[in-house]
Structure formats: structure tokens, C-alpha cells
C-alpha atoms as a PDB file:
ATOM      1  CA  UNK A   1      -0.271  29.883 -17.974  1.00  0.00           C
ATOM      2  CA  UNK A   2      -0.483  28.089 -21.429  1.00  0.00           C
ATOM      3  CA  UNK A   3      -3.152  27.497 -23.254  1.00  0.00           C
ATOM      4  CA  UNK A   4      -3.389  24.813 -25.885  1.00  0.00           C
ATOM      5  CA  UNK A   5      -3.875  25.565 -29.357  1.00  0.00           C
ATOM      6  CA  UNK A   6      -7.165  25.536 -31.021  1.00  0.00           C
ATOM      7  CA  UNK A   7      -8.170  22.812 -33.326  1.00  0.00           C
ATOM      8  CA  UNK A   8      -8.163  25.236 -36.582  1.00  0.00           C
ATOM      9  CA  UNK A   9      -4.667  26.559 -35.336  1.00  0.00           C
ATOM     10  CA  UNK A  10      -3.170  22.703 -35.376  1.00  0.00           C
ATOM     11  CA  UNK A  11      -4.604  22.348 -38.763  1.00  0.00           C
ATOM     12  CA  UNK A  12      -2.784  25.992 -39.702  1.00  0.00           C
ATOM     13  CA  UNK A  13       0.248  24.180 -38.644  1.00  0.00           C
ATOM     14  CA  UNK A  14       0.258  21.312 -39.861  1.00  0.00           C
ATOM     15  CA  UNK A  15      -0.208  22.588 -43.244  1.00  0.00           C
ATOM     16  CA  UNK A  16       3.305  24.619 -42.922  1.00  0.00           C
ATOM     17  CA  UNK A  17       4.862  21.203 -42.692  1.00  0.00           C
ATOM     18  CA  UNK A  18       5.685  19.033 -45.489  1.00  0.00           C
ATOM     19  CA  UNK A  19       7.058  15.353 -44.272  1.00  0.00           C
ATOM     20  CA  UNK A  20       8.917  13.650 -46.788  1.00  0.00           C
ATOM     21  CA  UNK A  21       7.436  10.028 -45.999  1.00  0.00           C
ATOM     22  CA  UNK A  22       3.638   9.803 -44.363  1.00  0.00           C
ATOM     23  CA  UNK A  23       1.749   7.190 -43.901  1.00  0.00           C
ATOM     24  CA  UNK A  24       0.468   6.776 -47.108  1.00  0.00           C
ATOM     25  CA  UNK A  25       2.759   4.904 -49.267  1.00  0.00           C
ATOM     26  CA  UNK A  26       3.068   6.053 -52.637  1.00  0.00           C
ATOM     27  CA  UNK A  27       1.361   4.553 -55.400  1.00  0.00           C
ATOM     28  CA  UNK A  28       3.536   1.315 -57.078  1.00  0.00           C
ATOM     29  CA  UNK A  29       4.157   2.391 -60.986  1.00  0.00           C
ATOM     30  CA  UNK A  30       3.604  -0.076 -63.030  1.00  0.00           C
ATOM     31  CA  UNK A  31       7.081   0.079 -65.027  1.00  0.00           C
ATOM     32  CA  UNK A  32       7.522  -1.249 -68.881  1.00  0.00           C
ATOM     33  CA  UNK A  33      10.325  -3.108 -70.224  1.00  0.00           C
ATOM     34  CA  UNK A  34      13.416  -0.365 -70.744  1.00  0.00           C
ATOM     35  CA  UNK A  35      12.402   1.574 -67.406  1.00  0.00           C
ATOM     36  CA  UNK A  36      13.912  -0.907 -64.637  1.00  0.00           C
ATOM     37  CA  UNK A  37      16.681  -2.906 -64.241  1.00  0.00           C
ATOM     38  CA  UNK A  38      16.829  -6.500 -63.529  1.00  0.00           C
ATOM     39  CA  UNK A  39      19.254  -8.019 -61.040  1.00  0.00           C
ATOM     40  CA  UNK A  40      20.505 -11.637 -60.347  1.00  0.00           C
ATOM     41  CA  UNK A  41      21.842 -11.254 -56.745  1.00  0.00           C
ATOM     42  CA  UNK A  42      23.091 -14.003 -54.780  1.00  0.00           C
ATOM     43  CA  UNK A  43      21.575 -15.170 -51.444  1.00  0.00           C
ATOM     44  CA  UNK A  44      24.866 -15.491 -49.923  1.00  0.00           C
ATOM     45  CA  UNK A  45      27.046 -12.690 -52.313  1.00  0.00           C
ATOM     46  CA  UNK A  46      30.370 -14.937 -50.968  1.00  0.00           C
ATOM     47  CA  UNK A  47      29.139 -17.887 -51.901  1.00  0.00           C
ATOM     48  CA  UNK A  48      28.841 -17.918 -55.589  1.00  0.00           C
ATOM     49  CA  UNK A  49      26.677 -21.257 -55.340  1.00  0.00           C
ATOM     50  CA  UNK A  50      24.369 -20.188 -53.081  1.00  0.00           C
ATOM     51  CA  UNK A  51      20.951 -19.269 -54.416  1.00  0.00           C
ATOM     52  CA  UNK A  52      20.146 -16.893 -57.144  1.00  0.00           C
ATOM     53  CA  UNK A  53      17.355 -14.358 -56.961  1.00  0.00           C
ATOM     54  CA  UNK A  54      16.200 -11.825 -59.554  1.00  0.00           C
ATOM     55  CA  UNK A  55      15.312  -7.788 -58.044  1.00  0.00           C
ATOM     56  CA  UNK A  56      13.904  -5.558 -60.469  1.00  0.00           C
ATOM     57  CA  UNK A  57      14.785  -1.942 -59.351  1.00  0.00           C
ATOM     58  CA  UNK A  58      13.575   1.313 -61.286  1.00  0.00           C
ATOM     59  CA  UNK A  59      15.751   4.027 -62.938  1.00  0.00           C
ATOM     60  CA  UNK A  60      15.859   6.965 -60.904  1.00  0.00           C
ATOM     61  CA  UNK A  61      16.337  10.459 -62.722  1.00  0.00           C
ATOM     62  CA  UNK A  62      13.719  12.613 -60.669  1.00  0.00           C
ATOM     63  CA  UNK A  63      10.937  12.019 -57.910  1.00  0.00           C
ATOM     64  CA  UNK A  64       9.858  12.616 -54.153  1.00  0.00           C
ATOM     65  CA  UNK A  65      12.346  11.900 -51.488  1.00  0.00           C
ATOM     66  CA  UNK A  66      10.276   8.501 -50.249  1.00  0.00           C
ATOM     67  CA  UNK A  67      10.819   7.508 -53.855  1.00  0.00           C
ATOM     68  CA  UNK A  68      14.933   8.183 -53.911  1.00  0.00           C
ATOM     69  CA  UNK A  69      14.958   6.140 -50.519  1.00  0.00           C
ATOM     70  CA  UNK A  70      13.053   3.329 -51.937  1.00  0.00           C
ATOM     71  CA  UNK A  71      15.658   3.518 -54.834  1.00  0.00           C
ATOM     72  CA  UNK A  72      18.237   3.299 -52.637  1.00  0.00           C
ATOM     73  CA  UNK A  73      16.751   0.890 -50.687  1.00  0.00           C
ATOM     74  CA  UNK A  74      16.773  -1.974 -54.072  1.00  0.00           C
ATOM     75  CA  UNK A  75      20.146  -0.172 -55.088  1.00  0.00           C
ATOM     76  CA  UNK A  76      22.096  -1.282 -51.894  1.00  0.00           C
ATOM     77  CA  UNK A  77      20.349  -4.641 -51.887  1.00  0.00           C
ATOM     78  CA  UNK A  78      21.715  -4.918 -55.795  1.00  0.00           C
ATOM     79  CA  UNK A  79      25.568  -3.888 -54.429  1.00  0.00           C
ATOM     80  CA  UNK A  80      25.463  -6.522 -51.424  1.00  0.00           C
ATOM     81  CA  UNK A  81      23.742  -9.131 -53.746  1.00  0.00           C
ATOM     82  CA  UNK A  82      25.930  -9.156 -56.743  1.00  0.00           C
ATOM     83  CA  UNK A  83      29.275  -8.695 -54.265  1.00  0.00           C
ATOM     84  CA  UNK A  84      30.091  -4.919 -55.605  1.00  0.00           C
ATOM     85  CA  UNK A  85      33.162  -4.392 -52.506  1.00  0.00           C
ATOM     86  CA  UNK A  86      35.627  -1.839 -54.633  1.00  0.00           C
ATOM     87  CA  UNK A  87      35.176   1.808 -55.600  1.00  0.00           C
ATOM     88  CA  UNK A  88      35.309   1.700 -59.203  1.00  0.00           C
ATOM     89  CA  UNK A  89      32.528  -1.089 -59.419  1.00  0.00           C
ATOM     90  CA  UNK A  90      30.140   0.645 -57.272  1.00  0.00           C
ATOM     91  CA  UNK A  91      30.560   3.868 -59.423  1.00  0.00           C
ATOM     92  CA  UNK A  92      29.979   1.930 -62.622  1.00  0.00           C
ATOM     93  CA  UNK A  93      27.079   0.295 -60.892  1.00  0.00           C
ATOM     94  CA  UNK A  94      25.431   3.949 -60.032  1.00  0.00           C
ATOM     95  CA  UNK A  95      26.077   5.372 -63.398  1.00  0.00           C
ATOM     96  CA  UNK A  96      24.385   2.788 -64.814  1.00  0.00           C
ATOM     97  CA  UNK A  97      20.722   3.007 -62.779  1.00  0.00           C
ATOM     98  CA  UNK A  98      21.222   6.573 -62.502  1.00  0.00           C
ATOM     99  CA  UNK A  99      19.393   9.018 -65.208  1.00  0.00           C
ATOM    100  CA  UNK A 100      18.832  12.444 -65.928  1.00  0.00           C
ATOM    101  CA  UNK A 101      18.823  15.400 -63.143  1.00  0.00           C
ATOM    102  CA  UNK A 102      20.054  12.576 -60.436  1.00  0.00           C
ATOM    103  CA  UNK A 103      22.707  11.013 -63.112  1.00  0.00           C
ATOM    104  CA  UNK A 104      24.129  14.842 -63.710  1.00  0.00           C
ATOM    105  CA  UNK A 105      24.666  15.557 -60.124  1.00  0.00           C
ATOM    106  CA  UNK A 106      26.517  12.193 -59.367  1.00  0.00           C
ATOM    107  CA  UNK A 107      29.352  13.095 -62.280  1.00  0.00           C
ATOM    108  CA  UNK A 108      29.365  16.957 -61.033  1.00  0.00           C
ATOM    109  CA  UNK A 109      29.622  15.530 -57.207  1.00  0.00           C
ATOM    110  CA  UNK A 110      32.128  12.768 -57.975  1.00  0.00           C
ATOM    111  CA  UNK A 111      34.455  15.017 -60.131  1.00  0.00           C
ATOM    112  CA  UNK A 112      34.334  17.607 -56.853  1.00  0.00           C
ATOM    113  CA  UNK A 113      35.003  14.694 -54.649  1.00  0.00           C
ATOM    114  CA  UNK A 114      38.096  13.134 -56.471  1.00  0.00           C
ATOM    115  CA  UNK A 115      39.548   9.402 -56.877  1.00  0.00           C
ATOM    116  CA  UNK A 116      36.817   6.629 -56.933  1.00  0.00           C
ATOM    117  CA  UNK A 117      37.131   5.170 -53.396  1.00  0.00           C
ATOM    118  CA  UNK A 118      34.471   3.286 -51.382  1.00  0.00           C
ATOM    119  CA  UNK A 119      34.481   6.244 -48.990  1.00  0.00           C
ATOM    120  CA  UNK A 120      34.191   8.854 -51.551  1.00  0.00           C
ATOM    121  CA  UNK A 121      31.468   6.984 -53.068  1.00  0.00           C
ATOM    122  CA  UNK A 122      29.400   6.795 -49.935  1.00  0.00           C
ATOM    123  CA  UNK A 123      29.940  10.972 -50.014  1.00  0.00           C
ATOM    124  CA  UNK A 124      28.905  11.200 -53.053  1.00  0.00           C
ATOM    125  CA  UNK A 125      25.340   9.244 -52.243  1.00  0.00           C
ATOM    126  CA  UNK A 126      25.145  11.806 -49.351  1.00  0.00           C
ATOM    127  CA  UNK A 127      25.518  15.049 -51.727  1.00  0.00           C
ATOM    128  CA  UNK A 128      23.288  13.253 -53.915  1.00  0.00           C
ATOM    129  CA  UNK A 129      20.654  12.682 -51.153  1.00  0.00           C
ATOM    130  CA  UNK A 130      20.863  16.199 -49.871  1.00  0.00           C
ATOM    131  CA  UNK A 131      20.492  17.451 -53.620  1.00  0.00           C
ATOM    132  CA  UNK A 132      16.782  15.757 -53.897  1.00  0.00           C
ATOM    133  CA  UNK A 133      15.241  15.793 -50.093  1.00  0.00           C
ATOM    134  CA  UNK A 134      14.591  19.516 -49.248  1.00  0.00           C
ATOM    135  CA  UNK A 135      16.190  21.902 -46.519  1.00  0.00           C
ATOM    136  CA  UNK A 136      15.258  20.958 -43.404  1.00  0.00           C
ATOM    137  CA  UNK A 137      13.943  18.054 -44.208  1.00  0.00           C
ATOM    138  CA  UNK A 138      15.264  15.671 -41.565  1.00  0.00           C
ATOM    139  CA  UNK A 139      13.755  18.384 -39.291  1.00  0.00           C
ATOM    140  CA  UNK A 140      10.405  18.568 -40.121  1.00  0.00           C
ATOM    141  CA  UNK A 141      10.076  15.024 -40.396  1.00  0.00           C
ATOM    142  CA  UNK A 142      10.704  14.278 -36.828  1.00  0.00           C
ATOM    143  CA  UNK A 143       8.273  17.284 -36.032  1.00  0.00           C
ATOM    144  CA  UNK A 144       5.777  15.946 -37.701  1.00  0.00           C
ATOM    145  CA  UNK A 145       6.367  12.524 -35.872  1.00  0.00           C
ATOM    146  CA  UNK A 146       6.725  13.591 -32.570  1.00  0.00           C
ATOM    147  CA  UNK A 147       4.033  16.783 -32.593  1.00  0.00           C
ATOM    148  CA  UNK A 148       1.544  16.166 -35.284  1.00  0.00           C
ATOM    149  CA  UNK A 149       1.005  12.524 -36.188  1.00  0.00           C
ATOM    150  CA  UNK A 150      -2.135  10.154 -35.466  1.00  0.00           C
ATOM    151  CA  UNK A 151      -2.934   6.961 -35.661  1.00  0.00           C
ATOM    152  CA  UNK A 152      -5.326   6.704 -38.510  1.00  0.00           C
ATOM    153  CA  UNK A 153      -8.884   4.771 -37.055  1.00  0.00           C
ATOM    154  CA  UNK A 154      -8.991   2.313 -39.862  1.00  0.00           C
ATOM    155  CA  UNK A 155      -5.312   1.204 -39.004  1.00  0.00           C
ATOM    156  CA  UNK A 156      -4.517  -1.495 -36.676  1.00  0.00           C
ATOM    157  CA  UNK A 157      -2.261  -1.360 -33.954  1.00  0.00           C
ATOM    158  CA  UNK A 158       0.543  -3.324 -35.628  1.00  0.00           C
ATOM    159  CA  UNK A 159       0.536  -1.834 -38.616  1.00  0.00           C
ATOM    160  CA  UNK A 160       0.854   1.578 -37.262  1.00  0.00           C
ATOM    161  CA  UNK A 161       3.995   0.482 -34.923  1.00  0.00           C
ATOM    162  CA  UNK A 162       5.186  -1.291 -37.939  1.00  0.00           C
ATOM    163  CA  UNK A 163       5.173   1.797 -40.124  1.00  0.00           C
ATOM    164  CA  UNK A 164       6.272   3.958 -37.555  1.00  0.00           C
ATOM    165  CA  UNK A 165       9.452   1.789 -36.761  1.00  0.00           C
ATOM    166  CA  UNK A 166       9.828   2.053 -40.491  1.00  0.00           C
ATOM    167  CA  UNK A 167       9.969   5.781 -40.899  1.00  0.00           C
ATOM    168  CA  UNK A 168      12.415   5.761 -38.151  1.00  0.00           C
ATOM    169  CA  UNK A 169      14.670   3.614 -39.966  1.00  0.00           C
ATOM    170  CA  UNK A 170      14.698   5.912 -42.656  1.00  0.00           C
ATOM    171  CA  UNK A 171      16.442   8.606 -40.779  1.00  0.00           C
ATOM    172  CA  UNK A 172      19.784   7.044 -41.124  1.00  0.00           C
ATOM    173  CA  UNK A 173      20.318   7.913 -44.407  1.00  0.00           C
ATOM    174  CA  UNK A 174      18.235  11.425 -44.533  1.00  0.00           C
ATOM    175  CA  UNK A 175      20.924  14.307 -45.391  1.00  0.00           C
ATOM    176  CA  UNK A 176      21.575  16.338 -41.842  1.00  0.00           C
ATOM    177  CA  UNK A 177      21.896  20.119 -41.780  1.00  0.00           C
ATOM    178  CA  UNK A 178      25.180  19.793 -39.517  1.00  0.00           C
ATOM    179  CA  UNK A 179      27.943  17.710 -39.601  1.00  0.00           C
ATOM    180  CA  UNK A 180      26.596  15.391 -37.640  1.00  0.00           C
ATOM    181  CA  UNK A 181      25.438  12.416 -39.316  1.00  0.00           C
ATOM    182  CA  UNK A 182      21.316  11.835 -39.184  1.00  0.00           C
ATOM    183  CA  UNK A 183      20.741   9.424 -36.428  1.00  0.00           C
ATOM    184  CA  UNK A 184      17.405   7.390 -35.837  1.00  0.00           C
ATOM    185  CA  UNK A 185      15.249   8.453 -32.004  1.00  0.00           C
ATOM    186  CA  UNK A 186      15.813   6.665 -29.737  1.00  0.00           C
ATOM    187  CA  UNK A 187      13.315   3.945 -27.754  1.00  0.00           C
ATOM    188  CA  UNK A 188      12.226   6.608 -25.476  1.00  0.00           C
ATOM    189  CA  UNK A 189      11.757   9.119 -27.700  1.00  0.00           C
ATOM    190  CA  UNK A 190       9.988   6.647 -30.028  1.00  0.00           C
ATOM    191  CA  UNK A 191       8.067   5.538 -27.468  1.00  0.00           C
ATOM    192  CA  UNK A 192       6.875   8.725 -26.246  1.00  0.00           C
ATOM    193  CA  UNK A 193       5.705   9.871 -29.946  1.00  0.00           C
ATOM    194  CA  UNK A 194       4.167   6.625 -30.210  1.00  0.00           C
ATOM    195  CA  UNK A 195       1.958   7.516 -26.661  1.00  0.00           C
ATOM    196  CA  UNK A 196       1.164  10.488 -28.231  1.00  0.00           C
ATOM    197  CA  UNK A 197      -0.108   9.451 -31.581  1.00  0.00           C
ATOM    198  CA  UNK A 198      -2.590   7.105 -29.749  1.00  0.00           C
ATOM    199  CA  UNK A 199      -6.600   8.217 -29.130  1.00  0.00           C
ATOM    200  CA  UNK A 200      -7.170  10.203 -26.384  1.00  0.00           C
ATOM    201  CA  UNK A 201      -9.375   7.901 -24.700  1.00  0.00           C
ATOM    202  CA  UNK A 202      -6.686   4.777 -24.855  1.00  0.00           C
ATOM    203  CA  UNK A 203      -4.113   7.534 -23.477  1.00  0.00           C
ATOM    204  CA  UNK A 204      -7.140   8.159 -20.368  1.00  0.00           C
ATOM    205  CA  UNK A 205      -7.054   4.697 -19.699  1.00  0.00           C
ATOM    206  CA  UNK A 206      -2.875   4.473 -19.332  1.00  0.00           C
ATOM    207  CA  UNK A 207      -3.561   7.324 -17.123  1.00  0.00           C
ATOM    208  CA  UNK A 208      -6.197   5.321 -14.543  1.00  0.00           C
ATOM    209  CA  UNK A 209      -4.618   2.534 -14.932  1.00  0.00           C
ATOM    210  CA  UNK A 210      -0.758   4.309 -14.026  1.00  0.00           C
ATOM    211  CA  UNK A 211       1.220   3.369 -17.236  1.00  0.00           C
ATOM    212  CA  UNK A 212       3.674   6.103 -17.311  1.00  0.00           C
ATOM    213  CA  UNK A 213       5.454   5.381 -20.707  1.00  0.00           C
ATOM    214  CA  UNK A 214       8.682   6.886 -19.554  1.00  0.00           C
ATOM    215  CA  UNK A 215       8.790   4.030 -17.979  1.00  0.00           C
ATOM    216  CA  UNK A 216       7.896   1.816 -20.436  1.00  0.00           C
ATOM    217  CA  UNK A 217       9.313  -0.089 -23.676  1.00  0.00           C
ATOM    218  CA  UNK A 218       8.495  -0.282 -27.140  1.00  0.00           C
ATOM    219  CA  UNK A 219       7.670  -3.613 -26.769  1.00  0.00           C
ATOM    220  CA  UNK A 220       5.774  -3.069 -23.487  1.00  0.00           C
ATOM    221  CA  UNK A 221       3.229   0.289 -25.210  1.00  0.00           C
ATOM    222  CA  UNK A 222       2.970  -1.920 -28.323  1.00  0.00           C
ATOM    223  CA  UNK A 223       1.167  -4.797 -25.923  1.00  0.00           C
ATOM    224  CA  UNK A 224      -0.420  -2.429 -23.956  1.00  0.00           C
ATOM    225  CA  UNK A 225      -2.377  -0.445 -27.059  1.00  0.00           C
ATOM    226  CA  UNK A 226      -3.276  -4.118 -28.502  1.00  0.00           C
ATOM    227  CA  UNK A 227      -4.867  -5.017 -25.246  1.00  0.00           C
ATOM    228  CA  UNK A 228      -6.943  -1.554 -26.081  1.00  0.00           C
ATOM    229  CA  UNK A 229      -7.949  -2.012 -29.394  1.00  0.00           C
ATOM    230  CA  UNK A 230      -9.228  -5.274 -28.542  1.00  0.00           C
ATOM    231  CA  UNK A 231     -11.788  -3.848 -25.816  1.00  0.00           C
ATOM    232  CA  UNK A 232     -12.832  -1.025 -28.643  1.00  0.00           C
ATOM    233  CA  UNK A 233     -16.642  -1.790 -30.476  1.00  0.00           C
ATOM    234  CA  UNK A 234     -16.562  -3.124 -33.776  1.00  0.00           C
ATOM    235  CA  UNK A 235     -17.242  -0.484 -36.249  1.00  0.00           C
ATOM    236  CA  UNK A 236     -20.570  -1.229 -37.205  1.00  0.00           C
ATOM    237  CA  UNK A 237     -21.783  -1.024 -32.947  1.00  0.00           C
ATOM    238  CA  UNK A 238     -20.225   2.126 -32.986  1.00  0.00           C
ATOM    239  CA  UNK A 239     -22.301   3.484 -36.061  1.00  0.00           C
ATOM    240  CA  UNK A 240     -25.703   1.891 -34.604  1.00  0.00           C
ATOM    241  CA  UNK A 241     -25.146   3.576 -31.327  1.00  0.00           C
ATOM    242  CA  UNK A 242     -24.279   7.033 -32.472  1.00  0.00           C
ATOM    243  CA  UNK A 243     -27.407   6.658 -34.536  1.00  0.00           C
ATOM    244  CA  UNK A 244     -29.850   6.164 -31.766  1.00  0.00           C
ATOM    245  CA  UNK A 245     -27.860   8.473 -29.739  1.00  0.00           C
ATOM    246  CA  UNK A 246     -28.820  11.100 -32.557  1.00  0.00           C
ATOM    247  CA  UNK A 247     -32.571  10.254 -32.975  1.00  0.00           C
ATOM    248  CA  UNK A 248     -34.941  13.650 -31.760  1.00  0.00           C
ATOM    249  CA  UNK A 249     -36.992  12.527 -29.286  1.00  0.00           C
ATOM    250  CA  UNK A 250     -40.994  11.516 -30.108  1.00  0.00           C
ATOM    251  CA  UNK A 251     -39.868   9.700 -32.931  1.00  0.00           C
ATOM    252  CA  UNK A 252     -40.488   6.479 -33.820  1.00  0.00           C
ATOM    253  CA  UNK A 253     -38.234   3.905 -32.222  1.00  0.00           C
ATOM    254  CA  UNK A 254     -37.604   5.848 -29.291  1.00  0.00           C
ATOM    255  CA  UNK A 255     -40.200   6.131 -26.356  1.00  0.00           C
ATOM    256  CA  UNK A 256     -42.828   9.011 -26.540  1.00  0.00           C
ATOM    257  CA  UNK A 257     -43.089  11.477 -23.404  1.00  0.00           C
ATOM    258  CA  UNK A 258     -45.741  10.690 -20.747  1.00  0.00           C
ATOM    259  CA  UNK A 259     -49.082  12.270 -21.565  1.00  0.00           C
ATOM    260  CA  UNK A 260     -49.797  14.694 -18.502  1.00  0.00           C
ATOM    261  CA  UNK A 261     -53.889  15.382 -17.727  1.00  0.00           C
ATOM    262  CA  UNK A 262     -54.186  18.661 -15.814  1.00  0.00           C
ATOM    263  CA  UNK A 263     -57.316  18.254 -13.973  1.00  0.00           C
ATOM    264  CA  UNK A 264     -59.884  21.324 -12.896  1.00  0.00           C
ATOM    265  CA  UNK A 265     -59.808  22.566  -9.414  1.00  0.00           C
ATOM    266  CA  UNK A 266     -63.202  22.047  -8.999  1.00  0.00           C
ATOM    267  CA  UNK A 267     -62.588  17.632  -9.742  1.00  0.00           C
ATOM    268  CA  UNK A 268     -62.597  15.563  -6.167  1.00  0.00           C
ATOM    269  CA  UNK A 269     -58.696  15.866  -5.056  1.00  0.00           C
ATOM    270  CA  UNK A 270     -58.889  12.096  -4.009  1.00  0.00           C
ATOM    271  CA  UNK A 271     -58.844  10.835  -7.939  1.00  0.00           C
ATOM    272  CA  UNK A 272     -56.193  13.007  -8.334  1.00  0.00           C
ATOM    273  CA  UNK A 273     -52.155  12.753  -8.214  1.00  0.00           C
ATOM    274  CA  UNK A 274     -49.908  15.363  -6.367  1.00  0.00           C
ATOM    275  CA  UNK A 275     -47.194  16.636  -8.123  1.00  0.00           C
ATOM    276  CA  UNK A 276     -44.566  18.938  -6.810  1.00  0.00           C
ATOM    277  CA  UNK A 277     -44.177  20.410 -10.162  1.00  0.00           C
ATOM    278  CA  UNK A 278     -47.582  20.673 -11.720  1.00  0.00           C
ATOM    279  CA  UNK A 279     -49.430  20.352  -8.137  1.00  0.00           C
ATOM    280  CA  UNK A 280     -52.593  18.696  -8.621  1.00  0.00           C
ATOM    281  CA  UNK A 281     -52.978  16.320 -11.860  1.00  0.00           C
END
């Protein structure tokens, strides 16, 4: 037979894992003029009269692996906008935005890698992505998703679904432990971590009402959990009724107990009331 975990053993476990992205997104620096680069990318990069647009991205030299894919994240937007295609320009291009610790490991990766191709560029990125995320990263991350996360109460429904889908997104370019590349889960999987990362009382309600979300879409859940959260108290019912809920008895605001009279035997039974419990009173 299993037996679930206690609550204090979940909390033991959850503090062996450390997820590279969580919900909370880390805090925006406020950068200064000589710490980010500014970029005039084109709207269409083929069409060099189509609209201009300035990105500023950060120099990256150390930091969390959220931060590197955020980085890389503005750094590919930079190539596509200013219509980098060849090997040499994208090197130039990295070497440039690149900066201490992270700038050292690109040269020492691209010397092992050789000529300055497109392809070898793209495996030098990798080496340089599994140099800052952690071992087992990629891992742990989708164990955290699929085992350990919740939806937070003071998030809405779409906001958690969006951030979810984002995290997922992210596992494209997370460094993998074989030699298979890192691949994003797929709907059901998605899905199914979704189902579980939803209150225990919305998940009752799937239940009476027969949702089975192996059955189900992303698209379908994500209606399904709005319809919910719609039919949930507002916050502020939900505080008044816990309070009343948690008032001792005899106090004021609630109703005070009955006042019982026990009368003597010796009284005429006819004014009196028969009670099963306290016979005669």
C-alpha cells in the first residue's frame, strides 16, 4: 500500500530542489549608461526600409541561469534584427556583449570547437549554456513542474497558464545531460502538471463533474479552471466568514446558549417541560 507523504516531508523535499526559473521573476536592474548595449534592429531584417526599432540588452559576464536565458533571449532578437546570417559576424557580435567569466569561456570553447561556422557557433552557445546552468538542471526543473509546483492564490488563472507555457518554452535551449537535445513537454504532459498545480477543491469539482484531463486540451483545462475561479468568493467574503467561523461561542455577535431552569421535584409537573435529557425542567 502507499502512503502519501506528510506535509513536513514535501517541504523536506522541496527544499533539495533548486529550479532555475520559478515563478517569481527576478528583479529588473536598473542599468547605467556603459552597462547595456543599444540596438537598432529592423522590423523586417530583409527589408532594409522597413521600420527601425531600438533594444537595449545588458552585458552578461556572470548571473543566475533565468538571467543568461533572458540574455539570450534580447541577444537572438539583436542577430535576427540587425540580419547577422554568417559565422564570423555572429562571433564578433557575441564577443562584443559578452564579459568576464562568460566572455572567457566563449574564446576557450570556440578555440576547442575550430573554424567560425554558423553551426559551430550555435555549439559554442550550448557549451556556454551548460557552463552557467547547473548539473541536472533541465532535470530538476521539470520535477519541480510536474511534482512540486502550485498555483500561487493571489495569481489568476491566466497568468499562471501564461507563465507556465513560458517556462516550458524555456526548455529548448536548457543544456541536456545526454545527447539528446532538451525538448519542451508535451500538451499532455503539460496539461497534466497543469491539473495538478490547481487547488484541491477545483481538482474535486473536475472529479464530480467527470473531466478526466487525459482527455482534455490545454485550451480545454485553461477554460475549465476560469469557469472555477469565477464561482470562488472574493477575498474579502472569504476573510469575513472564516472570522465568524472562528468566534468562541457566548460572545458577542454570536447567539448566547438557552438559559435552562431546573425546577424542584416538589413544583406542580403541569408548569413544567419534559425533557429526555434533563427530565423535568
Amino acid at each position: 500500500m502507499l502512503i502519501a507523504p506528510s506535509i513536513a516531508k514535501k517541504k523536506a523535499l522541496l527544499s533539495l530542489i533548486n529550479p532555475a526559473i520559478s515563478l517569481d521573476c527576478p528583479e529588473r536592474k536598473l542599468l547605467t549608461k556603459g552597462q547595456y548595449v543599444e540596438y537598432r534592429c529592423h522590423s523586417s531584417p530583409r527589408g532594409p526600409d522597413s521600420p527601425v526599432y531600438s533594444l537595449l540588452g545588458p552585458y552578461f559576464s556572470t548571473g543566475s541561469p533565468e538571467e543568461w536565458l533572458l540574455f539570450m533571449d534580447n541577444f537572438y532578437k539583436a542577430i535576427i534584427g540587425q540580419n547577422i546570417t554568417d559565422g564570423p559576424g555572429c562571433y564578433e557580435f557575441a564577443e562584443r556583449v559578452l564579459k568576464g567569466d562568460a566572455f572567457a569561456t566563449f574564446r576557450h570553447k570556440t578555440i576547442e570547437t575550430g573554424n567560425r561556422t554558423v553551426e559551430n557557433f550555435d555549439m559554442v552557445m550550448s557549451k556556454l549554456s551548460a557552463h552557467i546552468f547547473l548539473v541536472h538542471t533541465y532535470r530538476e526543473q521539470k520535477h519541480y513542474m510536474c511534482r512540486f509546483l502550485k498555483k500561487p492564490k493571489d495569481w489568476s488563472v491566466s497568468k499562471f497558464f501564461s507563465c507556465m507555457q513560458e517556462i516550458n518554452n524555456y526548455y529548448q535551449v536548457f543544456p541536456s545531460e545526454t545527447t539528446d537535445a532538451s525538448t519542451s513537454l508535451p500538451e499532455e504532459e503539460l496539461v497534466e502538471a497543469l491539473y495538478y498545480a490547481m487547488p484541491n477543491t477545483w481538482r474535486t469539482e473536475m472529479v464530480i463533474h467527470g473531466f478526466n484531463y487525459v482527455h482534455h486540451t490545454y485550451v480545454e483545462l485553461l477554460n475549465l479552471c476560469e469557469h472555477l475561479e469565477t464561482l470562488e468568493p472574493p477575498p474579502e467574503k472569504k476573510k469575513d466568514s472564516k472570522k465568524l467561523s472562528n468566534k468562541p461561542t457566548g460572545t458577542a455577535g454570536n447567539l448566547k446558549r438557552k438559559h435552562v431552569i431546573f425546577f424542584s421535584s416538589s413544583e406542580d409537573e403541569g408548569s413544567r417541560k419534559y425533557c429526555l435529557l434533563h427530565r423535568y425542567c
